[in-house]
PDB file of N, CA and C in Angstrom:
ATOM      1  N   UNK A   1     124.403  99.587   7.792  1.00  0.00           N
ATOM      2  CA  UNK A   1     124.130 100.587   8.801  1.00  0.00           C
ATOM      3  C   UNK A   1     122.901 100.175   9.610  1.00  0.00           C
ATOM      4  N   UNK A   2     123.030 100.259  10.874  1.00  0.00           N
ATOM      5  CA  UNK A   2     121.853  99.941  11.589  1.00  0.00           C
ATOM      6  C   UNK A   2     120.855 101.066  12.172  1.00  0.00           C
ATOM      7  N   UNK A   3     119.660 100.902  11.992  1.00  0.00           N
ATOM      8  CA  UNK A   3     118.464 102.409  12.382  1.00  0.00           C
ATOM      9  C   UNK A   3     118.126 101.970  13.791  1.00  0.00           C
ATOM     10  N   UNK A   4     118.132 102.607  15.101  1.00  0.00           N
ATOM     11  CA  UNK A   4     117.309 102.229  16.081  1.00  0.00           C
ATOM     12  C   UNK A   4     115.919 102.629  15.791  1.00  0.00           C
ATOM     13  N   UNK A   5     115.525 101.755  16.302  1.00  0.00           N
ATOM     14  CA  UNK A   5     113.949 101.195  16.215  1.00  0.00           C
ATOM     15  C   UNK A   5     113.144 101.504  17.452  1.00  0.00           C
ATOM     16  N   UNK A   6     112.007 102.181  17.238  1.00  0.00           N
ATOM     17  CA  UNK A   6     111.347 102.640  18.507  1.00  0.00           C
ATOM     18  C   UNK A   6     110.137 102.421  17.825  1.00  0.00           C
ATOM     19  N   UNK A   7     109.245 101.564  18.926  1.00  0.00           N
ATOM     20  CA  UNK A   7     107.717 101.665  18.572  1.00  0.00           C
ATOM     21  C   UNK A   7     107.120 102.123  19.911  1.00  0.00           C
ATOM     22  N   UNK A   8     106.374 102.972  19.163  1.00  0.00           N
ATOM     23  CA  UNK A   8     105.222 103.854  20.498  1.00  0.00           C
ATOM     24  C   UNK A   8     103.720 103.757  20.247  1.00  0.00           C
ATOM     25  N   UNK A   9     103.538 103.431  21.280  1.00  0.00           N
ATOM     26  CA  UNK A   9     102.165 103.332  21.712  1.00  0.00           C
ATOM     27  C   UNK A   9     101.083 104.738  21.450  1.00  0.00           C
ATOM     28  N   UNK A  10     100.134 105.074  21.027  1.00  0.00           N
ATOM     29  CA  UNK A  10      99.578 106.465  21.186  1.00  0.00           C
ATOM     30  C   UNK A  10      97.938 106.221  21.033  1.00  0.00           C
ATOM     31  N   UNK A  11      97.581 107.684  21.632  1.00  0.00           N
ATOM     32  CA  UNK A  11      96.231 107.543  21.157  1.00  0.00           C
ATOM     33  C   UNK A  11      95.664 108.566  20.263  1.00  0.00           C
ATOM     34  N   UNK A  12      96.222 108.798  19.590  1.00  0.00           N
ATOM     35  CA  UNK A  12      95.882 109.905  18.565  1.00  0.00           C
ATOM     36  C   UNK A  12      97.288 110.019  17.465  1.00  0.00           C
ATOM     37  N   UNK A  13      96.903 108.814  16.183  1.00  0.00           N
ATOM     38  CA  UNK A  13      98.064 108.858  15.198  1.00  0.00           C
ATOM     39  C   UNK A  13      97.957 110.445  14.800  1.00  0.00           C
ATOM     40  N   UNK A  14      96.476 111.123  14.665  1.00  0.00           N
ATOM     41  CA  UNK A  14      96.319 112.415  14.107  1.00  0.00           C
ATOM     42  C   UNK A  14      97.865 113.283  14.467  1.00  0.00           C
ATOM     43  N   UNK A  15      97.579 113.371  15.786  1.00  0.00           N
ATOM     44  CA  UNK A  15      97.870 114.671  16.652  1.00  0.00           C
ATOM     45  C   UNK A  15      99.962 113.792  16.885  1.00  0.00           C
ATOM     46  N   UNK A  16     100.031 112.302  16.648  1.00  0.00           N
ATOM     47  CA  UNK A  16     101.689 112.022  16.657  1.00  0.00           C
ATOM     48  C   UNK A  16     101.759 112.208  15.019  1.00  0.00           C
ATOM     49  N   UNK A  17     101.428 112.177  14.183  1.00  0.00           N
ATOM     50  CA  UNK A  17     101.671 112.265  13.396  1.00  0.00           C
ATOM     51  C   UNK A  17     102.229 114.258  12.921  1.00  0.00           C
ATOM     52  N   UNK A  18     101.465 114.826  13.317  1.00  0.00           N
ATOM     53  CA  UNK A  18     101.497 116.284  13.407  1.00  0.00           C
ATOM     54  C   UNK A  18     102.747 116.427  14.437  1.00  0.00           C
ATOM     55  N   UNK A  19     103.086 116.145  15.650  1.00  0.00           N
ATOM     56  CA  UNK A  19     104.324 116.337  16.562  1.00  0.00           C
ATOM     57  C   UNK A  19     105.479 115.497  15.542  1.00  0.00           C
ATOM     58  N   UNK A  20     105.556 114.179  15.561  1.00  0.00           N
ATOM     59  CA  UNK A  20     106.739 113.913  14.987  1.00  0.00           C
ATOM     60  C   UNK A  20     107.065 113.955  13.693  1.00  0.00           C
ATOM     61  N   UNK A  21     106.427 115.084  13.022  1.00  0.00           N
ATOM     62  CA  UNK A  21     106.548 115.457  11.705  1.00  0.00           C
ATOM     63  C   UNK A  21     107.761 116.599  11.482  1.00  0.00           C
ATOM     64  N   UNK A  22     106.977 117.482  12.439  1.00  0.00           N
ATOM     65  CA  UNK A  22     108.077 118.372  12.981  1.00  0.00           C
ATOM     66  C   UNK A  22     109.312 118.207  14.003  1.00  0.00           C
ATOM     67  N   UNK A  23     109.231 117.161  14.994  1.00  0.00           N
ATOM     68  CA  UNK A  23     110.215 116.418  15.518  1.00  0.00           C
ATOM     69  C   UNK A  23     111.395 115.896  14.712  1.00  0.00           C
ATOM     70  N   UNK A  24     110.843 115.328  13.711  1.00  0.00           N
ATOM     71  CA  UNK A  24     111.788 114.589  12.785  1.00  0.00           C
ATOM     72  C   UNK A  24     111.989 115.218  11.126  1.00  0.00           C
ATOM     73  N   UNK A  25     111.583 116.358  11.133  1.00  0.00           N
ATOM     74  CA  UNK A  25     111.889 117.406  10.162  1.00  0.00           C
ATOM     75  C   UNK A  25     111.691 116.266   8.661  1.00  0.00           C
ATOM     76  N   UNK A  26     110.054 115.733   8.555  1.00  0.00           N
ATOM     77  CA  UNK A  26     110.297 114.322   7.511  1.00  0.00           C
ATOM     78  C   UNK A  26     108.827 114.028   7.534  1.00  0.00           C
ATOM     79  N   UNK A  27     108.076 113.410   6.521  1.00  0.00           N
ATOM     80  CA  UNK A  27     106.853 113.161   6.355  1.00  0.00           C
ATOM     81  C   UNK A  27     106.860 111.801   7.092  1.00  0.00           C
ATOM     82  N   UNK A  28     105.865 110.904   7.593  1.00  0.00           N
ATOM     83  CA  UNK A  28     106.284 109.416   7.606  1.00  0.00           C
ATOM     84  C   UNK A  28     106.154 108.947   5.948  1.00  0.00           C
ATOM     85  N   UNK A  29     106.756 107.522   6.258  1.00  0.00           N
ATOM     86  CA  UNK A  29     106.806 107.224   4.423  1.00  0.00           C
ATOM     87  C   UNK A  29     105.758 106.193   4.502  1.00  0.00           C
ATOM     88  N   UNK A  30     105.005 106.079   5.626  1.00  0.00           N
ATOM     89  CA  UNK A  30     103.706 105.159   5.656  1.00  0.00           C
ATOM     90  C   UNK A  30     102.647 105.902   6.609  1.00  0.00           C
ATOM     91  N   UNK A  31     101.435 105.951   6.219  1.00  0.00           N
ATOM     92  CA  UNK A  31     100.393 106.461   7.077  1.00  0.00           C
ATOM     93  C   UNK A  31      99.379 105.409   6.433  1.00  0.00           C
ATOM     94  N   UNK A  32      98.696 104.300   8.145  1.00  0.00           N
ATOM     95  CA  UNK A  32      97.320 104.075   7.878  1.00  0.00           C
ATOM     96  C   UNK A  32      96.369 105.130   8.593  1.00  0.00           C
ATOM     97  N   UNK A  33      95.629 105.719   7.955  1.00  0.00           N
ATOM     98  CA  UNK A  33      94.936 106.471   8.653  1.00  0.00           C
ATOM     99  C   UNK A  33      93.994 105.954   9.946  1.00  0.00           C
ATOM    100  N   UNK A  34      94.236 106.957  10.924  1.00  0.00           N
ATOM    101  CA  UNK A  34      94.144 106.578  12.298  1.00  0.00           C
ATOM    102  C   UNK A  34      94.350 105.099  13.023  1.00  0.00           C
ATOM    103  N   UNK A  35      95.234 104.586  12.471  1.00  0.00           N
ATOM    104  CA  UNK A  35      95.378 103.354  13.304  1.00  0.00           C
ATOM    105  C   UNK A  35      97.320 103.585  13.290  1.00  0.00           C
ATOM    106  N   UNK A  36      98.312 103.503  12.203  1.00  0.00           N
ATOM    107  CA  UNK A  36     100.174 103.303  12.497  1.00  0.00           C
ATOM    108  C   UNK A  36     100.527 104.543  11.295  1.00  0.00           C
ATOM    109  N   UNK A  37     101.743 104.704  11.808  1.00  0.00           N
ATOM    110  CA  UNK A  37     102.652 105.633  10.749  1.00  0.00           C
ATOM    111  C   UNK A  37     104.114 105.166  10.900  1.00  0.00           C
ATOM    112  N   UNK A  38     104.721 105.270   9.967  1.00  0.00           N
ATOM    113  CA  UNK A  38     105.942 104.904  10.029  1.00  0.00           C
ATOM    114  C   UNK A  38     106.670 106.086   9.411  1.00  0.00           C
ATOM    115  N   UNK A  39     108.423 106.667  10.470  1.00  0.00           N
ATOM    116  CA  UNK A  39     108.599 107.498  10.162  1.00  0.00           C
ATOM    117  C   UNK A  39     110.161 106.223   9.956  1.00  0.00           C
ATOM    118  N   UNK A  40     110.796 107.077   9.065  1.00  0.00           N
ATOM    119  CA  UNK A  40     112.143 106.594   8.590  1.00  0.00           C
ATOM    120  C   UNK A  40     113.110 107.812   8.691  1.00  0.00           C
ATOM    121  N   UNK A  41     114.374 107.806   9.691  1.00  0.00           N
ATOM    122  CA  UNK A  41     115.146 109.007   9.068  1.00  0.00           C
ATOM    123  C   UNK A  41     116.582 107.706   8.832  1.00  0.00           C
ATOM    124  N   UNK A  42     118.206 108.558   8.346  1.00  0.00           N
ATOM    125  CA  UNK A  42     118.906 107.913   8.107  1.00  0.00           C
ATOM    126  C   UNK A  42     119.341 107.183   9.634  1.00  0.00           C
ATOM    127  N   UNK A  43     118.919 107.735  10.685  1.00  0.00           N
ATOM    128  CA  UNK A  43     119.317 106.595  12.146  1.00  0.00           C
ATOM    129  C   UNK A  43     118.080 106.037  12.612  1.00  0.00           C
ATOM    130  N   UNK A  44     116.945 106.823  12.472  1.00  0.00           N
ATOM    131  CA  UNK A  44     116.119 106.268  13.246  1.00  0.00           C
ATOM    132  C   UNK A  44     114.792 105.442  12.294  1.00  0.00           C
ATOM    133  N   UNK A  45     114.135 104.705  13.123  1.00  0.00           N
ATOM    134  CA  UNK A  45     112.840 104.102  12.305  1.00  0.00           C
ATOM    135  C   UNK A  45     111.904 104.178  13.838  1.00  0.00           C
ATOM    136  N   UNK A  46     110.991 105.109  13.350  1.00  0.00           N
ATOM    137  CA  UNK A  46     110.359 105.059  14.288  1.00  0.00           C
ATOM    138  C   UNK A  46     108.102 104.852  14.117  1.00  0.00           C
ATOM    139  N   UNK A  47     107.796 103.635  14.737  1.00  0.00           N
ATOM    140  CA  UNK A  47     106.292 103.044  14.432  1.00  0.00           C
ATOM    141  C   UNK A  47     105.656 103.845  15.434  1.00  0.00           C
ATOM    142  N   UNK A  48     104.856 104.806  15.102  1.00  0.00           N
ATOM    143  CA  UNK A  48     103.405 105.016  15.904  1.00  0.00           C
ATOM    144  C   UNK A  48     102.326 103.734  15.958  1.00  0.00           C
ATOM    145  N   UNK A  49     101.513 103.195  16.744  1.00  0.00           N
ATOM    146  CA  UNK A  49     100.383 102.575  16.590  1.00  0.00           C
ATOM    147  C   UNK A  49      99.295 103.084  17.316  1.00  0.00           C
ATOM    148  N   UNK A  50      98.106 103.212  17.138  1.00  0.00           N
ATOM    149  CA  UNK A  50      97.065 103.698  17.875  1.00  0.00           C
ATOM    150  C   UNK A  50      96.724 101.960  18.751  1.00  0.00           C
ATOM    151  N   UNK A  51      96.761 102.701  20.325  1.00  0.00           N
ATOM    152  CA  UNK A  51      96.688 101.582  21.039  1.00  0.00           C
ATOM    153  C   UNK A  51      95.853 102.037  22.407  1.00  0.00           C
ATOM    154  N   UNK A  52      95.096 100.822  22.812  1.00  0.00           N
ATOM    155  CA  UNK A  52      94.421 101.477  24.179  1.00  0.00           C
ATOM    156  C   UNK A  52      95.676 102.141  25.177  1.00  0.00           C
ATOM    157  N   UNK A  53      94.339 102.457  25.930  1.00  0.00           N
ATOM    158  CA  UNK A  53      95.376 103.832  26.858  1.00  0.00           C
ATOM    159  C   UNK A  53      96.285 102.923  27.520  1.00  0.00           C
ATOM    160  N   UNK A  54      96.080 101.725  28.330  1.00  0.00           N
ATOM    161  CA  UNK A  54      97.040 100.933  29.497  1.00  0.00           C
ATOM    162  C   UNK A  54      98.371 100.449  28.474  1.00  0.00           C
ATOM    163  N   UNK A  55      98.409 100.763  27.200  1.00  0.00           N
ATOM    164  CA  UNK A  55      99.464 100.647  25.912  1.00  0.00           C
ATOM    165  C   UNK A  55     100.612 101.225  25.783  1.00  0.00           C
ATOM    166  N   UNK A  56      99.664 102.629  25.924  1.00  0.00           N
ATOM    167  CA  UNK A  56     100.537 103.797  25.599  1.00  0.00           C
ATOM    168  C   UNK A  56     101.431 103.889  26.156  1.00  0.00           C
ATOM    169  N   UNK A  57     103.060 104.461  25.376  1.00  0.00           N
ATOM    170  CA  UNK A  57     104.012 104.756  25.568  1.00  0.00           C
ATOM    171  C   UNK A  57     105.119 103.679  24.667  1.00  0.00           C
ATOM    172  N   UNK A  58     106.172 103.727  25.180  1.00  0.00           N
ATOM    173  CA  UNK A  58     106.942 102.847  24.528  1.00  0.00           C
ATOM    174  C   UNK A  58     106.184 101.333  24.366  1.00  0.00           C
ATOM    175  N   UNK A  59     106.273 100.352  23.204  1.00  0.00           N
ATOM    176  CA  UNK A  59     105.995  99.884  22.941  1.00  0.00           C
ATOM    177  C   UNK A  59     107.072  97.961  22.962  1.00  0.00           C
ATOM    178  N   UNK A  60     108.172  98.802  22.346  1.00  0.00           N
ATOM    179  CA  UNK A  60     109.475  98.097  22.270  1.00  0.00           C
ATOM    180  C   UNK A  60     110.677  98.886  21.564  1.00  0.00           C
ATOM    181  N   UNK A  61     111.397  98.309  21.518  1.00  0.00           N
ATOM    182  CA  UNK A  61     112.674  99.046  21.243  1.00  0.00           C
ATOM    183  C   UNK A  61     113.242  98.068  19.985  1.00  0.00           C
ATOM    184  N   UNK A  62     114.564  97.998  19.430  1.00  0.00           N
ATOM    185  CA  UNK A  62     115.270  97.251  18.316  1.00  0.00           C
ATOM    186  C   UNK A  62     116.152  98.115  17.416  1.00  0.00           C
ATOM    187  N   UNK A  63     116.481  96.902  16.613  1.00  0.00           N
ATOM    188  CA  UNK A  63     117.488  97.487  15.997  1.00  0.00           C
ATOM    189  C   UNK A  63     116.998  97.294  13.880  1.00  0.00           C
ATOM    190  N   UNK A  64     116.785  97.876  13.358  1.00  0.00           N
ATOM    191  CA  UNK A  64     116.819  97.846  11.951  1.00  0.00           C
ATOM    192  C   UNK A  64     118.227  97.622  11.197  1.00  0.00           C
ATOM    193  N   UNK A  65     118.757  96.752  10.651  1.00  0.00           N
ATOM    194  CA  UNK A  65     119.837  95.995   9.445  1.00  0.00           C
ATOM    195  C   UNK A  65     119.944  95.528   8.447  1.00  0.00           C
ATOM    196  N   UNK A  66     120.008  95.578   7.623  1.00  0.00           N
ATOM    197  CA  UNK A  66     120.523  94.366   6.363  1.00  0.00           C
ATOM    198  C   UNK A  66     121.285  93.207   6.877  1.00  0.00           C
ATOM    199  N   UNK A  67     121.913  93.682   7.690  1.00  0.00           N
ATOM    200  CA  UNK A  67     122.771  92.277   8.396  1.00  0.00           C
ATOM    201  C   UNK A  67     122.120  90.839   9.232  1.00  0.00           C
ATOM    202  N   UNK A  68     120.748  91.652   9.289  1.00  0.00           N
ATOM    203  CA  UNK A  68     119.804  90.396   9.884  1.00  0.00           C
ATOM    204  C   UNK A  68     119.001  90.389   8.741  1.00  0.00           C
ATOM    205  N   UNK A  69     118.757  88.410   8.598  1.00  0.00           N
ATOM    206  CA  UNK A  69     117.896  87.929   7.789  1.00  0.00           C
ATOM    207  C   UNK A  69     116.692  87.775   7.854  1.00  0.00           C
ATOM    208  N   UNK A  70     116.540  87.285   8.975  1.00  0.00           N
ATOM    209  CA  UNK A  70     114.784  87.218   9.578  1.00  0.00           C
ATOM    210  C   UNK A  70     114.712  88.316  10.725  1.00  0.00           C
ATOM    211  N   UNK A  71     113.211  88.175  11.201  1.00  0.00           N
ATOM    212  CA  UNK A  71     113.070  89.454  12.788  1.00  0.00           C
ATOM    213  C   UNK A  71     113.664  88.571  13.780  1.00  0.00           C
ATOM    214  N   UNK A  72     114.031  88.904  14.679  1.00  0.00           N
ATOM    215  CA  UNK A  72     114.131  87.836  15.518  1.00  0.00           C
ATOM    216  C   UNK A  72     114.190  89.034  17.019  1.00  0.00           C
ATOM    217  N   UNK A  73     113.578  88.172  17.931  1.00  0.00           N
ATOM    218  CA  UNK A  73     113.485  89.573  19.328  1.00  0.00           C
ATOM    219  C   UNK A  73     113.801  88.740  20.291  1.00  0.00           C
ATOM    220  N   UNK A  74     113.939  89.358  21.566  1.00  0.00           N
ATOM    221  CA  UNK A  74     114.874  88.852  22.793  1.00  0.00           C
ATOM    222  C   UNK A  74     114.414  90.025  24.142  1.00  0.00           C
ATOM    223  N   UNK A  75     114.063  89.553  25.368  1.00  0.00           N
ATOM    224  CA  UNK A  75     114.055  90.638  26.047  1.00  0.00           C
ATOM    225  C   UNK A  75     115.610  91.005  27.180  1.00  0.00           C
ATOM    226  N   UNK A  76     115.615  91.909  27.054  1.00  0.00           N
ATOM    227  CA  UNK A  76     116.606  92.549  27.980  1.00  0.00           C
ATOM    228  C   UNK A  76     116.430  92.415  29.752  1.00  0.00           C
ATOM    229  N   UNK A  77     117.734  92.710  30.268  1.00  0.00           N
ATOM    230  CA  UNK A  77     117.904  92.252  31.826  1.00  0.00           C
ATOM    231  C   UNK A  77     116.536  93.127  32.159  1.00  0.00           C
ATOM    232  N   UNK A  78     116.174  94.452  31.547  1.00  0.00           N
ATOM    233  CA  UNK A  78     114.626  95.020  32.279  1.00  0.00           C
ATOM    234  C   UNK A  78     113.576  94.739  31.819  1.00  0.00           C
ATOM    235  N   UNK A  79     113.565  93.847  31.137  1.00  0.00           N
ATOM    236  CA  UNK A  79     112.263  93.418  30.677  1.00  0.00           C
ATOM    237  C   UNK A  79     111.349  93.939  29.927  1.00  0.00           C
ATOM    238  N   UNK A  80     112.340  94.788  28.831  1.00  0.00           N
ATOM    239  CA  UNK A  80     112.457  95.060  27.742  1.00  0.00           C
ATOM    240  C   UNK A  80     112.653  94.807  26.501  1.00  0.00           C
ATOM    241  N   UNK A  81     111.763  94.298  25.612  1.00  0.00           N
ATOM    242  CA  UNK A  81     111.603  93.605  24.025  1.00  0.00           C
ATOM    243  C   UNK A  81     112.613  94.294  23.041  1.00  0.00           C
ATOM    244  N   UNK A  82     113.287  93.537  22.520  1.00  0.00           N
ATOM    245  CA  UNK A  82     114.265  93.750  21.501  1.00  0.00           C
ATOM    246  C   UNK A  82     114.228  93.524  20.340  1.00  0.00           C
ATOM    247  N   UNK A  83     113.459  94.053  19.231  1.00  0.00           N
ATOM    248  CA  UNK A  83     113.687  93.242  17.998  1.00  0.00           C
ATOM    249  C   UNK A  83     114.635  93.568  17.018  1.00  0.00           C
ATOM    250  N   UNK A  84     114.865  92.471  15.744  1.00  0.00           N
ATOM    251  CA  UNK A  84     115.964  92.597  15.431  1.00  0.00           C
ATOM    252  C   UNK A  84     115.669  92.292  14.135  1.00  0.00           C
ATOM    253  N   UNK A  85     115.476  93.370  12.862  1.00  0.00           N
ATOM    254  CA  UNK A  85     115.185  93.049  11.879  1.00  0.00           C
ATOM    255  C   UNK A  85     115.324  93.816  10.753  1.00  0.00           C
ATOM    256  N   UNK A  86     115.111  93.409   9.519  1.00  0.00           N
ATOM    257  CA  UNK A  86     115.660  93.904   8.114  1.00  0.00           C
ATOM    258  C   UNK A  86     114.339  94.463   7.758  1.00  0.00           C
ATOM    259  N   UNK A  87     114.704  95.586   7.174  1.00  0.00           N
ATOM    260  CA  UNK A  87     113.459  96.514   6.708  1.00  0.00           C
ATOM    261  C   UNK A  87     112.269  95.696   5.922  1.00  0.00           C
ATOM    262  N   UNK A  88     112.862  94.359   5.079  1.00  0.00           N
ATOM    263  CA  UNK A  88     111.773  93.745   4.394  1.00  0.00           C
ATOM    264  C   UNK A  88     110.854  93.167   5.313  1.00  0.00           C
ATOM    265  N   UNK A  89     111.491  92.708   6.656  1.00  0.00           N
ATOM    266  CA  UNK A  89     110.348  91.912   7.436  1.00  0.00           C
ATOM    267  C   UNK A  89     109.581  93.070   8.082  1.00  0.00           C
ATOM    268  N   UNK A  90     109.404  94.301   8.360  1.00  0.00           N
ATOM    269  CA  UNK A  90     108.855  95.246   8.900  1.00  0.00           C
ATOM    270  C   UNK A  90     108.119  95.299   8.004  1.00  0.00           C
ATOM    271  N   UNK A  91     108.135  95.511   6.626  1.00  0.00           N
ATOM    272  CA  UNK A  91     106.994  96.051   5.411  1.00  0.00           C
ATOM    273  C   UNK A  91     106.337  94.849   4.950  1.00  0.00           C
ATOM    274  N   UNK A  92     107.039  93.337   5.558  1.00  0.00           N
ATOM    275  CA  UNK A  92     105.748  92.403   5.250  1.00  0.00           C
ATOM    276  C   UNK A  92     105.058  91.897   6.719  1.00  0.00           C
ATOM    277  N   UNK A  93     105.485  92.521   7.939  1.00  0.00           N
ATOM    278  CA  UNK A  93     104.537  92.526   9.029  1.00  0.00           C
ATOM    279  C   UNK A  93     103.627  93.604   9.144  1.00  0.00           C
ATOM    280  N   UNK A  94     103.608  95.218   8.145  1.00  0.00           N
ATOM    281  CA  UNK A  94     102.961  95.762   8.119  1.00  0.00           C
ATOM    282  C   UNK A  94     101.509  95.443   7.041  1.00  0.00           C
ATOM    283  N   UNK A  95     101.945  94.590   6.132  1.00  0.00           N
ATOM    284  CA  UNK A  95     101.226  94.082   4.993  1.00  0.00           C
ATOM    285  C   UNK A  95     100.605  93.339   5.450  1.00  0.00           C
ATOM    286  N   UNK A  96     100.895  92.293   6.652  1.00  0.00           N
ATOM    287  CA  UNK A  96     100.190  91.428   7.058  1.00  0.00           C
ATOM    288  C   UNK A  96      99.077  91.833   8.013  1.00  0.00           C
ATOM    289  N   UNK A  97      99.378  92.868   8.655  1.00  0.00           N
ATOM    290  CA  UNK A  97      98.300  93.576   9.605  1.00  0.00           C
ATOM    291  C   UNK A  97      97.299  94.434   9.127  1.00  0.00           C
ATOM    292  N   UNK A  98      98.074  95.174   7.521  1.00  0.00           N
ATOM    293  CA  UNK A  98      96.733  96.085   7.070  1.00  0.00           C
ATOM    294  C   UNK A  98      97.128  95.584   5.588  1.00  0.00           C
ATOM    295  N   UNK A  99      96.291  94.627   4.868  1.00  0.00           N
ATOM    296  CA  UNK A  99      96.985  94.069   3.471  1.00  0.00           C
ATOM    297  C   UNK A  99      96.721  95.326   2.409  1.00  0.00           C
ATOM    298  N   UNK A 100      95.832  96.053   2.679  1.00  0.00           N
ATOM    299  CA  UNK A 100      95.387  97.171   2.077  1.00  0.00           C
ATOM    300  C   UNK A 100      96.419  98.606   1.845  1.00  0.00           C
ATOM    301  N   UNK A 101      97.286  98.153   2.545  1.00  0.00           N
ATOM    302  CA  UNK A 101      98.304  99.604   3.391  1.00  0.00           C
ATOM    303  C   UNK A 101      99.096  99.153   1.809  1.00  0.00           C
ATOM    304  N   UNK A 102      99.488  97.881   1.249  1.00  0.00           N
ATOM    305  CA  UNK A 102     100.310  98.562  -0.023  1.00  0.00           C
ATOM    306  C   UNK A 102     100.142  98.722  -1.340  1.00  0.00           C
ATOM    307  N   UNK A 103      98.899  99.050  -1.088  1.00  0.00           N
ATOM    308  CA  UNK A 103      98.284  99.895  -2.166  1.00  0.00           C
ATOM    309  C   UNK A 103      98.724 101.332  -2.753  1.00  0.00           C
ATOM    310  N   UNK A 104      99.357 101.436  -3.861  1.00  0.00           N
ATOM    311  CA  UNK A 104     100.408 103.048  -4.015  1.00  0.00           C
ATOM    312  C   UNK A 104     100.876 103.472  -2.831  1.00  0.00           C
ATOM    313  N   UNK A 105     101.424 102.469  -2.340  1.00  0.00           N
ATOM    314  CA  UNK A 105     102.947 102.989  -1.576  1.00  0.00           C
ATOM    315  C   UNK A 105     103.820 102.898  -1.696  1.00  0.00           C
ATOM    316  N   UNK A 106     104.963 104.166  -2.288  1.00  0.00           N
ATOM    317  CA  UNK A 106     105.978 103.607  -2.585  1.00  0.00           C
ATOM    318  C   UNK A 106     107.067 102.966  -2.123  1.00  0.00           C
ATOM    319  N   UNK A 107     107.065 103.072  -0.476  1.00  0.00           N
ATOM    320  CA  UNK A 107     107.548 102.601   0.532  1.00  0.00           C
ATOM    321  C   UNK A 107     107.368 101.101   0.428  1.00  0.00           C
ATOM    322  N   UNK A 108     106.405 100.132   0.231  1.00  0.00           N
ATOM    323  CA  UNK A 108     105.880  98.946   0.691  1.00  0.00           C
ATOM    324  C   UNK A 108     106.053  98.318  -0.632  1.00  0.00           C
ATOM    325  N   UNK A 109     106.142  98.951  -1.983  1.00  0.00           N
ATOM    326  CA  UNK A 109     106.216  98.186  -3.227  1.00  0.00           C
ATOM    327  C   UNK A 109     107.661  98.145  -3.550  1.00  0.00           C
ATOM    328  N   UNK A 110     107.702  96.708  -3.566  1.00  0.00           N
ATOM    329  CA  UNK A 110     108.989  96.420  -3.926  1.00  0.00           C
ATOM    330  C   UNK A 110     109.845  96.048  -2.293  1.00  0.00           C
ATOM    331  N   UNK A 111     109.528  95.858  -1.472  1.00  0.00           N
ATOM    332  CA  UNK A 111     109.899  95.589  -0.297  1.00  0.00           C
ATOM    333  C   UNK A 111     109.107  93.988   0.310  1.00  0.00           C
ATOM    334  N   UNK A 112     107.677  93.992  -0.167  1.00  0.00           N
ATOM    335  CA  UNK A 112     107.289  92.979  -0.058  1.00  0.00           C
ATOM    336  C   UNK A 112     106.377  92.113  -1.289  1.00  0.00           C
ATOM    337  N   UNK A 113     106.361  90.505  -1.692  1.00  0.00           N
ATOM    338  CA  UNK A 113     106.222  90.226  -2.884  1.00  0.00           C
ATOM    339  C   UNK A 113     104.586  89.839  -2.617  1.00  0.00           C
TER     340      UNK A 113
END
């Protein structure tokens, strides 16, 4: 099954974290405090990042699979970023950006070695 993938730009994980909580009727299953959150439902996967303001907004778009082995991205006729990847490479590009983030998470243990 494939999740569309949306990453957004923001400046306040606080205050997206509080909207798409209730948006998406779901805790995220990752919070670094004030910097990304990751929300998971059964279609969607969706990354907050705290980013300067000229950032904000959509970030990129993609697709989440088991059917892809590595990430792999591509931009579209609008010049629009596509990535294309299996939940393990998302939880070891999140590991790689905050190595601290999989510390008692149950999300991140067991996803990356």
């Amino acid at each position: 099954m494939k999740r569309l993938h949306l990453a957004i730009g923001v400046e306040s994980i606080e205050a997206s974290v509080e909207d798409y909580t209730k948006r998406f009727g779901a805790e995220p299953v990752l919070l670094i405090e004030g910097t990304y959150a990751l929300f998971r439902t059964e279609t969607v996967n969706v990354s907050i990042r705290k980013v300067a303001e000229s950032e904000q907004g959509v970030r990129h778009l993609g697709w989440e699979s088991a059917e892809y082995n590595e990430f792999t991205e591509e931009t579209d006729c609008n010049g629009i970023t596509w990535e294309y990847f299996p939940k393990e490479a998302q939880a070891q590009e999140i590991v790689e950006l905050w190595p601290n983030a999989k510390k008692n998470n149950p999300y991140l243990n067991g996803l990356t070695s």
